[in-house]
C-alpha atoms as a PDB file:
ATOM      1  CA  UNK A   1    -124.188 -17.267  38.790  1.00  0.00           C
ATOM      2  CA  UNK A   2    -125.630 -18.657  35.945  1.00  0.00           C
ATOM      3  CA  UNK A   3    -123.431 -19.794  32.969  1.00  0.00           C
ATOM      4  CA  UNK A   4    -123.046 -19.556  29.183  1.00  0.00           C
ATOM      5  CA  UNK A   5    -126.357 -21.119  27.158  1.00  0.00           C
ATOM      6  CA  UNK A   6    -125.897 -22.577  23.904  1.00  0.00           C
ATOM      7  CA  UNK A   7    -125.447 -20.381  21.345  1.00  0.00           C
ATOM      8  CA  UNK A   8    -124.508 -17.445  23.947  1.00  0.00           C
ATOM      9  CA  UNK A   9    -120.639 -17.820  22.716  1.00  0.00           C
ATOM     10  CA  UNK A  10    -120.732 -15.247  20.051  1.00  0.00           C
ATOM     11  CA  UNK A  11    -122.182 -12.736  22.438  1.00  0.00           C
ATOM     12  CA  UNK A  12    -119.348 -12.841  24.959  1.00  0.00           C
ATOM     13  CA  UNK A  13    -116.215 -14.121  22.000  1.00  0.00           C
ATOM     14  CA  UNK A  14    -114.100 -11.619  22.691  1.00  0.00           C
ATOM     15  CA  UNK A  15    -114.279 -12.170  26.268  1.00  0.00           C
ATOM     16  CA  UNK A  16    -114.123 -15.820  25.736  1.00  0.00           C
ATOM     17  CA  UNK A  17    -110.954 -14.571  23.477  1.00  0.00           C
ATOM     18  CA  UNK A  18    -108.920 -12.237  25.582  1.00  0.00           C
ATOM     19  CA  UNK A  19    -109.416 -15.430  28.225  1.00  0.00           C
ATOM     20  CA  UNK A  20    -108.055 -18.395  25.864  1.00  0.00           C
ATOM     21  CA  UNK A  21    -105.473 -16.114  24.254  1.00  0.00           C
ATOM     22  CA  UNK A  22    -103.853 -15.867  27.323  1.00  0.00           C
ATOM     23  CA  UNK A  23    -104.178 -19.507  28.523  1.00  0.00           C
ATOM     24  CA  UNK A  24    -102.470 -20.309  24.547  1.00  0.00           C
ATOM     25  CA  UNK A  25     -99.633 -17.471  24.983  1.00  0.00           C
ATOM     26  CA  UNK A  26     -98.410 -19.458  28.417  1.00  0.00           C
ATOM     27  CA  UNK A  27     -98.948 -23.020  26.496  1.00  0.00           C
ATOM     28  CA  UNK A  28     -96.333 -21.677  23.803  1.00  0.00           C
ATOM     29  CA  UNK A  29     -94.259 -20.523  26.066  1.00  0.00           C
ATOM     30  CA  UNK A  30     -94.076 -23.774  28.418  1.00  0.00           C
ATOM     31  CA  UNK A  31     -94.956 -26.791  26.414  1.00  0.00           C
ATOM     32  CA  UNK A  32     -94.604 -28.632  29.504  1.00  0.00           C
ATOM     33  CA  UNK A  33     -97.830 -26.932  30.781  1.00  0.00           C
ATOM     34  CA  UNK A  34    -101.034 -29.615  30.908  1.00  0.00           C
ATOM     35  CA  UNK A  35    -104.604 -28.640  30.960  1.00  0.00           C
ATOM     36  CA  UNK A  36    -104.687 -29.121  34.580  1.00  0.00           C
ATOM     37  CA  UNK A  37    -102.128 -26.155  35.295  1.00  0.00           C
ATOM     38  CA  UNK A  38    -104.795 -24.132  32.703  1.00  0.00           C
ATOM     39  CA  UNK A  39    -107.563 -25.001  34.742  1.00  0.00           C
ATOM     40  CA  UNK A  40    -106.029 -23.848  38.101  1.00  0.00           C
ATOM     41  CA  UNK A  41    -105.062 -20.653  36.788  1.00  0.00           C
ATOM     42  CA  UNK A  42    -108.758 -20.279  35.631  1.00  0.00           C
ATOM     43  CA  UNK A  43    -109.828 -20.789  39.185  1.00  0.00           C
ATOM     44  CA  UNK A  44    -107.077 -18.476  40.466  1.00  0.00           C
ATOM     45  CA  UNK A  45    -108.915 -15.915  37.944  1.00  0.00           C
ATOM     46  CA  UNK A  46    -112.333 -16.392  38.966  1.00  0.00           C
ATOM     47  CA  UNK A  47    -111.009 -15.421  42.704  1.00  0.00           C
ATOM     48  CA  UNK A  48    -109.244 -12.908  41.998  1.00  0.00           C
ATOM     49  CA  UNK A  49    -112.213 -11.387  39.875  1.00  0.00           C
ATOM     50  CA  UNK A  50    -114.078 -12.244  43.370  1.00  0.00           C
ATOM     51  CA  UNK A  51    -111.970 -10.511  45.135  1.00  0.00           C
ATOM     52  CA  UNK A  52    -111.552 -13.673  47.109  1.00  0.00           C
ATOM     53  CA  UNK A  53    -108.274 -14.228  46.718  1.00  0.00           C
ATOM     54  CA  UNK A  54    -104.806 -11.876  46.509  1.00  0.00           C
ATOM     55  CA  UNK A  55    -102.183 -14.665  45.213  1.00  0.00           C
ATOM     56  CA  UNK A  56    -102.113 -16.218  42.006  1.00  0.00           C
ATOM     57  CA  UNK A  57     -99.986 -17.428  39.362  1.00  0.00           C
ATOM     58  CA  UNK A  58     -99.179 -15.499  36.890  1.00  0.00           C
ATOM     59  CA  UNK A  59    -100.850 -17.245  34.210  1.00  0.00           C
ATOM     60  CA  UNK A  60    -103.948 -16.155  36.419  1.00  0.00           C
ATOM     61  CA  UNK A  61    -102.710 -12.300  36.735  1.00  0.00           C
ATOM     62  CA  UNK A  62    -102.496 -12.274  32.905  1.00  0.00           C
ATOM     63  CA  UNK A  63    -106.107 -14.038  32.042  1.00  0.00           C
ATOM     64  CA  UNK A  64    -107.621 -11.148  34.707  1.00  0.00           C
ATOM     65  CA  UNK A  65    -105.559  -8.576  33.533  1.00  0.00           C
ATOM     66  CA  UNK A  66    -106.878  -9.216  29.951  1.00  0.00           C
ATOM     67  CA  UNK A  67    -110.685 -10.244  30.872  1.00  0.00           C
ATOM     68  CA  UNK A  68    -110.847  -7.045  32.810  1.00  0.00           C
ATOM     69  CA  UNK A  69    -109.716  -5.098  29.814  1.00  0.00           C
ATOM     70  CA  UNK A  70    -112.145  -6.380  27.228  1.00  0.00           C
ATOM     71  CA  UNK A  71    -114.693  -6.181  29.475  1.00  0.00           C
ATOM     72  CA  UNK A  72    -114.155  -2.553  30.056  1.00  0.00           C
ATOM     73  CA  UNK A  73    -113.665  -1.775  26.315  1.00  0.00           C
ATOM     74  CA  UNK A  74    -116.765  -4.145  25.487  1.00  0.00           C
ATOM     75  CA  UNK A  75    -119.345  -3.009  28.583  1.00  0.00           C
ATOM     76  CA  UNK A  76    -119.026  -6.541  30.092  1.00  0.00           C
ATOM     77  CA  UNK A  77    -119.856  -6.756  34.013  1.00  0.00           C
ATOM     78  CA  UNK A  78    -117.700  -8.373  36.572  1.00  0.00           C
ATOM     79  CA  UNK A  79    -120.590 -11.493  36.325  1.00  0.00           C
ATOM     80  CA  UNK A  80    -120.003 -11.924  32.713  1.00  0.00           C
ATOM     81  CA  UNK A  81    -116.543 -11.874  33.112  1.00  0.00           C
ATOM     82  CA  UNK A  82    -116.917 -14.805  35.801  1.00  0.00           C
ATOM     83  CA  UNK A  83    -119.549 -16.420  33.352  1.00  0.00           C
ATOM     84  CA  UNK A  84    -116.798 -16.846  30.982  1.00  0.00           C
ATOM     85  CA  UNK A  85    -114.129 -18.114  33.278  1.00  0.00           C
ATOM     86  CA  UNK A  86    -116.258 -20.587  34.098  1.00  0.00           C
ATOM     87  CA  UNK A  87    -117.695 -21.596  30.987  1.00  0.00           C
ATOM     88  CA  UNK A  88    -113.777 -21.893  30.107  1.00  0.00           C
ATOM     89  CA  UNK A  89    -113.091 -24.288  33.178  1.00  0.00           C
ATOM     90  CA  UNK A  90    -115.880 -26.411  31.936  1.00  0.00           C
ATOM     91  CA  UNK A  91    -114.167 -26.824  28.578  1.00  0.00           C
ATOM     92  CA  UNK A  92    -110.768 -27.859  29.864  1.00  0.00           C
ATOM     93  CA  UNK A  93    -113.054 -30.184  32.243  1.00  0.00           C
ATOM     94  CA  UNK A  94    -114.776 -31.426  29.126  1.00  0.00           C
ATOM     95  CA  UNK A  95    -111.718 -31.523  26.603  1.00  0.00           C
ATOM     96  CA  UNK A  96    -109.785 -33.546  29.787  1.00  0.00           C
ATOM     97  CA  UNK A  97    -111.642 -35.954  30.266  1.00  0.00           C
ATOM     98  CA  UNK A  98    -111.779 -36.631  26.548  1.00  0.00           C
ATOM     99  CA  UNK A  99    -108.688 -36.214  24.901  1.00  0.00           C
ATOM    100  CA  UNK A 100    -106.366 -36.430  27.767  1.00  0.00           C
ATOM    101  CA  UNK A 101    -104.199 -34.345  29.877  1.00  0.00           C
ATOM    102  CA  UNK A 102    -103.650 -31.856  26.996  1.00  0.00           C
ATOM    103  CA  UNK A 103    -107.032 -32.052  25.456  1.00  0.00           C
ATOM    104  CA  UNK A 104    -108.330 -28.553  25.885  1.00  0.00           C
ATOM    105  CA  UNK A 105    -104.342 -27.228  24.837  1.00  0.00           C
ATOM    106  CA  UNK A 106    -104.409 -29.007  21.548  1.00  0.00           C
ATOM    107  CA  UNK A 107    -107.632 -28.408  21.150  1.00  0.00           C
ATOM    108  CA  UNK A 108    -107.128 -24.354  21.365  1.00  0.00           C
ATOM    109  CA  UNK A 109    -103.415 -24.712  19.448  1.00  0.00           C
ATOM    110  CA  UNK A 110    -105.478 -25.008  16.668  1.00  0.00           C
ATOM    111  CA  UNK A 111    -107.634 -22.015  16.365  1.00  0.00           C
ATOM    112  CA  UNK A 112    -106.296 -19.895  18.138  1.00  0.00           C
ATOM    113  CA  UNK A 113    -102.458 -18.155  16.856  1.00  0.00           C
END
């Protein structure tokens, strides 16, 4: 599967959207959560798009749930879909490793409501 190139955001944002949204609604909701819970329900969400996998969290129901419904209203493919989810993983990777074990939270707590 190849992944997102530069510049290939705005083409799949409200994929990339419906995705984040959902990883900010649990963060508000449990500011306990770190980015390494985020990133496991991500994973969780790329097998359950796979069809790989039957039990998840429900952070991971919820990012599927809402991937699958943009994608349907937008014409997005199941690949896309996993495109995304993985192009999200690599930002919590990315955000991690930089700012810490809430990073990629923080860093989505402020743009996204």
């Amino acid at each position: 599967m190849e992944s997102l190139r530069i510049g290939q955001e705005d083409e799949y944002l409200p994929l990339l959207m419906a995705i984040e949204m959902e990883i900010r609604k649990a963060y508000s909701s449990n500011p306990r959560m770190r980015d390494i819970d985020a990133l496991r329900a991500v994973q969780e969400a790329k097998n359950l798009l796979r069809r790989r996998g039957t039990k998840a969290s429900s952070l991971a129901a919820s990012i599927v749930k809402s991937a699958e419904s943009v994608a349907a209203l937008n014409g997005y493919a199941r690949e896309e879909a996993l495109m995304c989810l993985s192009h999200v993983a690599t930002s919590i990777r990315t955000h991690r490793r930089v700012d810490g074990a809430r990073g990629y939270l923080n860093f989505i707590g402020r743009f996204l409501p």
